[in-house]
Protein backbone atom coordinates (compact mmCIF):
# COMPACT_ATOMS: atom_id res chain seq x y z
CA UNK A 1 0.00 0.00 0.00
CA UNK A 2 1.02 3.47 -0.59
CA UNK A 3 -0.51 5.41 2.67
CA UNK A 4 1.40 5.23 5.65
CA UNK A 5 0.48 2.72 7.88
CA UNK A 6 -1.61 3.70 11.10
CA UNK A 7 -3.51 2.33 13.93
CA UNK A 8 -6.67 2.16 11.51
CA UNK A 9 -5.54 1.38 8.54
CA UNK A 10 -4.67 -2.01 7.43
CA UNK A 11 -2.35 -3.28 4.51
CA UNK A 12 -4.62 -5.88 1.41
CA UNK A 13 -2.93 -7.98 -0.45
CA UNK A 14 -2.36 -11.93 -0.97
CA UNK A 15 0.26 -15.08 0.12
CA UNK A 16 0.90 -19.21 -0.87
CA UNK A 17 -1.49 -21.74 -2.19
CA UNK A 18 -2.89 -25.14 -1.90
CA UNK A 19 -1.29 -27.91 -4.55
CA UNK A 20 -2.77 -27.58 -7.86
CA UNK A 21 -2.01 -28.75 -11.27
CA UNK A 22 -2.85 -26.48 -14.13
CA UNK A 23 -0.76 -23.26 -14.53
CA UNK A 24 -2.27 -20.50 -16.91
CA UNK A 25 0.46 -18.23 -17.80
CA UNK A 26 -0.99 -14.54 -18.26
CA UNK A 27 -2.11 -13.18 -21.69
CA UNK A 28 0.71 -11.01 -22.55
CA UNK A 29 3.83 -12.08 -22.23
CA UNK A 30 7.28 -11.23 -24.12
CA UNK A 31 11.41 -11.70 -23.43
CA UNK A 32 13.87 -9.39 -21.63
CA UNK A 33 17.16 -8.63 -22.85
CA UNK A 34 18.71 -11.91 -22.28
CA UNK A 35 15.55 -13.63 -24.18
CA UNK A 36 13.87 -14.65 -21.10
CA UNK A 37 10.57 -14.89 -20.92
CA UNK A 38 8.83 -12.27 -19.19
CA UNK A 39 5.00 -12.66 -17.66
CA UNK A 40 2.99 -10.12 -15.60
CA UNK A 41 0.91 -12.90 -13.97
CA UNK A 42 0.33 -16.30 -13.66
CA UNK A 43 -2.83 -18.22 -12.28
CA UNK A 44 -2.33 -21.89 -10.75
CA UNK A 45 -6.14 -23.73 -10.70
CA UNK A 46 -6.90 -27.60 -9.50
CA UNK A 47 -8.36 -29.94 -11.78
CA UNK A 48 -11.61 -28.11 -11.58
CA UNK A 49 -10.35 -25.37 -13.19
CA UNK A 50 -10.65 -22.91 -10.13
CA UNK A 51 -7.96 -20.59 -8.69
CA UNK A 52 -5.70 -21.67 -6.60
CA UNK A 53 -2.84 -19.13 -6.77
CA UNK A 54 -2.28 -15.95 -8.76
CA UNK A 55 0.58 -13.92 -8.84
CA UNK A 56 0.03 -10.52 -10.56
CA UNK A 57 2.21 -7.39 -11.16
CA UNK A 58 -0.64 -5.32 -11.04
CA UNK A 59 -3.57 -5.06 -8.95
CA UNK A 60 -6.24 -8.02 -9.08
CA UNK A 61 -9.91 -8.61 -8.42
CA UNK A 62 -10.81 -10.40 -5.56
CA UNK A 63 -12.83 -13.33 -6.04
CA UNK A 64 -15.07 -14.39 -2.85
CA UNK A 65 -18.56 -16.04 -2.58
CA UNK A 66 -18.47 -17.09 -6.24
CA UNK A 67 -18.52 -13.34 -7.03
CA UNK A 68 -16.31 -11.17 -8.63
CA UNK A 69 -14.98 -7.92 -7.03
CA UNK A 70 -13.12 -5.61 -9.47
CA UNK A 71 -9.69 -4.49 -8.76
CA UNK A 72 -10.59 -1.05 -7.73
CA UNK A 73 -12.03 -1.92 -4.64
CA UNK A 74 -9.17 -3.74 -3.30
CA UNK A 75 -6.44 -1.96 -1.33
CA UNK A 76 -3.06 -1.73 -2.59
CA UNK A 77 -1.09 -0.48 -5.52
CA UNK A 78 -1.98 -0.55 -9.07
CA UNK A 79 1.53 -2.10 -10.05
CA UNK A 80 2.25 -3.70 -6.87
CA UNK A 81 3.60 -7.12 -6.65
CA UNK A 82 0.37 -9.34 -5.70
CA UNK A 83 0.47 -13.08 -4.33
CA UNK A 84 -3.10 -14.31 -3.65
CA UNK A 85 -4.27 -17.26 -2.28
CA UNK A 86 -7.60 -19.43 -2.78
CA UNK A 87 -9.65 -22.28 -0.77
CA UNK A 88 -11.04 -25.42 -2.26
CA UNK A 89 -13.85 -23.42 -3.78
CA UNK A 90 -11.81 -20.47 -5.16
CA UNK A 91 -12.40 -18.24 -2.84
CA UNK A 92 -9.98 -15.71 -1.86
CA UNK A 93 -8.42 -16.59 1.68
CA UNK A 94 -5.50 -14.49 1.94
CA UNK A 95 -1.99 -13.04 0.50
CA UNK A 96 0.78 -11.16 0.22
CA UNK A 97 1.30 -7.67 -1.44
CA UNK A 98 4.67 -5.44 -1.70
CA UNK A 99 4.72 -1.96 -3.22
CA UNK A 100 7.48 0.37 -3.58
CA UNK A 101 7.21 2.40 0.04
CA UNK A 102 4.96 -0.60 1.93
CA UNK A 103 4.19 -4.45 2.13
CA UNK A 104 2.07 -6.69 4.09
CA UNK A 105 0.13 -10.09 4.92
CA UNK A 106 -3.15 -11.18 5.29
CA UNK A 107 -5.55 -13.74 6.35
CA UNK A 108 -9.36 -13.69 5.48
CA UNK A 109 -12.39 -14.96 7.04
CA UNK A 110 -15.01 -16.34 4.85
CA UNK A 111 -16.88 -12.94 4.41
CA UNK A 112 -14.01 -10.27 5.63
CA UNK A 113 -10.55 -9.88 6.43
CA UNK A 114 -9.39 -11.42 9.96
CA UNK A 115 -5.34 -10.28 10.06
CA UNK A 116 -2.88 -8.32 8.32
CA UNK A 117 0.25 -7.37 9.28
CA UNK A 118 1.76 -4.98 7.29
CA UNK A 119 5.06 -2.22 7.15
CA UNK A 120 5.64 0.89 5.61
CA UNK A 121 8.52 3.25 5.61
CA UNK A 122 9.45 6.56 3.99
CA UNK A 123 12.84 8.10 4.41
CA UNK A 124 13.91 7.74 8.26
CA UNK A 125 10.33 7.23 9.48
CA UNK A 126 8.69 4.06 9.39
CA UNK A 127 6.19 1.75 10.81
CA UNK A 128 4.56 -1.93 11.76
CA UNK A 129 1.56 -2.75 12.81
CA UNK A 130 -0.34 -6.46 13.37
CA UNK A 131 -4.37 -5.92 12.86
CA UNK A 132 -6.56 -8.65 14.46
CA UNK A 133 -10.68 -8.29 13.47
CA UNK A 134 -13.64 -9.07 14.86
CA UNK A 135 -15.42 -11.93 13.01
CA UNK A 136 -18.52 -11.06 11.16
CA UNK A 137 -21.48 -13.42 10.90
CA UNK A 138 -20.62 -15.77 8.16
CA UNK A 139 -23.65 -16.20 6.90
CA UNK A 140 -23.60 -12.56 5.24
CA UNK A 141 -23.00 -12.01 1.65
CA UNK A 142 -20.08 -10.12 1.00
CA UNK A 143 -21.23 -7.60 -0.44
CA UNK A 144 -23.79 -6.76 2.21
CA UNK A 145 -21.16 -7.44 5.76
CA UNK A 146 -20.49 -4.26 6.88
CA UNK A 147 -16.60 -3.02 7.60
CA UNK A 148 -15.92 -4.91 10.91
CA UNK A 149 -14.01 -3.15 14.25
CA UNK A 150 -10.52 -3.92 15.28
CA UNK A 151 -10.25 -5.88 18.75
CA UNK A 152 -6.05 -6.12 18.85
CA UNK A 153 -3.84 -3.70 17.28
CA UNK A 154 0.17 -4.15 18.07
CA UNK A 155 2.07 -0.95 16.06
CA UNK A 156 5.45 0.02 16.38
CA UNK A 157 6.23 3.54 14.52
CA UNK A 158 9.45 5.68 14.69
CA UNK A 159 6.64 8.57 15.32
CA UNK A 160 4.79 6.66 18.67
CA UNK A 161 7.12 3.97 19.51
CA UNK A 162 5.43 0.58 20.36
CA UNK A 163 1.89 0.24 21.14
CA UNK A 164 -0.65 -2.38 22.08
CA UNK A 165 -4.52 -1.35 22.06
CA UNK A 166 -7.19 -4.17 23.05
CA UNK A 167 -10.56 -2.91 22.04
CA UNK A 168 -13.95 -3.20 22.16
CA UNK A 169 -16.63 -4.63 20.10
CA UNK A 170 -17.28 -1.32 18.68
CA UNK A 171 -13.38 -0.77 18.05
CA UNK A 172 -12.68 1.64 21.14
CA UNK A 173 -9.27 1.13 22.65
CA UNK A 174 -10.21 0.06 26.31
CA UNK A 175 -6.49 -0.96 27.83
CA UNK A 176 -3.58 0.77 25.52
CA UNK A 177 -0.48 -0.01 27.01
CA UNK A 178 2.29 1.39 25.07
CA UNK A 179 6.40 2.58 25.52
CA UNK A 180 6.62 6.33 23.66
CA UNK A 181 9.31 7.36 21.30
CA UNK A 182 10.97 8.76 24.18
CA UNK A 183 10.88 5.41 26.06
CA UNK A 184 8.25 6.41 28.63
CA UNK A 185 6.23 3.66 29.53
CA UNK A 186 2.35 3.92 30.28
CA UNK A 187 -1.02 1.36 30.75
CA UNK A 188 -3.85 3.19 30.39
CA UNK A 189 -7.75 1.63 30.69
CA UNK A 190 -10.15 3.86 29.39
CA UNK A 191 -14.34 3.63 29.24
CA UNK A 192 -16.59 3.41 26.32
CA UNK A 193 -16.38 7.47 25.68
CA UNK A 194 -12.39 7.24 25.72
CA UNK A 195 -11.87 8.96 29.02
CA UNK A 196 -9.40 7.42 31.24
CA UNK A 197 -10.54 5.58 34.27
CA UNK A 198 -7.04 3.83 35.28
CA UNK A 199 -2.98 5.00 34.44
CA UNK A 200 0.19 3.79 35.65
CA UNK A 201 2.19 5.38 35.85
């Protein structure tokens, strides 16, 4: 992804597969200097023809609930480097995606993404963050599950130093606990309006 990372914001992209056996090398392809062949994707599918890997230099769609999502709607660069993987029924379940100023990793539920962690940097400052969310009912279309709240986020940023925030179902931190950039140490518990109840130090 190209935006920096922060404690909202979570890296898309796409990782490994499951063993398949047909390899569909993508539609335009030519030879570098040495006369190598040169491809800007290539799709692995099982013997029933679906997806089971795709590797992309550009952005993909995301295919989910035997639907397909265009490309626009997934985060990441356009010309990223893309490394999706599918289930049994060739549905996206993860991946991996690297871009020129930020990479990361993710792991789907059926409906909605579950983890990502993700980097991104820019000159001296930089940042990581590990993203763990609530699980919606997987019974809803995908289409039609709403954006779900983030329970655990664990960041590190040359700005904030490191940070751990447990929230609640409605994604408000409710313990942050957290050493500054300065190396100042604090645990904080907070109520559903964000006002501190409890601080140490």
């Amino acid at each position: 992804m190209t935006s920096p990372l922060s404690r909202r914001t979570a890296l898309r992209g796409a990782a490994i597969a499951a063993a398949a056996t047909v390899v569909t090398p993508a539609a335009s392809q030519a030879a570098d200097s040495r006369g190598e062949e040169v491809r800007d994707s290539f799709t692995v599918r099982d013997n029933r023809g679906r997806q089971r890997l795709l590797a992309d230099t550009r952005r993909p769609p995301v295919l989910i609930g035997g639907k397909v999502i265009p490309a626009e709607q997934r985060q990441g660069p356009e010309r990223g480097t893309y490394l999706i993987f599918n289930d049994e029924n060739g549905d996206e379940r993860g991946g991996v995606v690297a871009g020129a100023s930020a990479a990361s990793f993710s792991l789907d539920y059926v409906n909605a993404q579950a983890l990502t962690l993700g980097t991104t940097w820019q000159g001296e400052h930089g940042a990581t963050a590990l993203f763990f969310k609530q699980m919606p009912d997987p019974r809803s279309p995908v289409e039609q599950t709403p954006p779900m709240p983030t329970r655990v986020e664990l960041v590190w940023s040359t700005a904030d130093g490191a940070v751990l925030a447990l929230n609640d179902s409605k994604g408000r931190p409710r313990i942050v606990i957290s050493v500054d950039a300065q190396d100042v140490p604090s645990i904080r518990v907070l109520d559903d309006h964000g006002a501190v109840i409890t601080s140490l130090p």
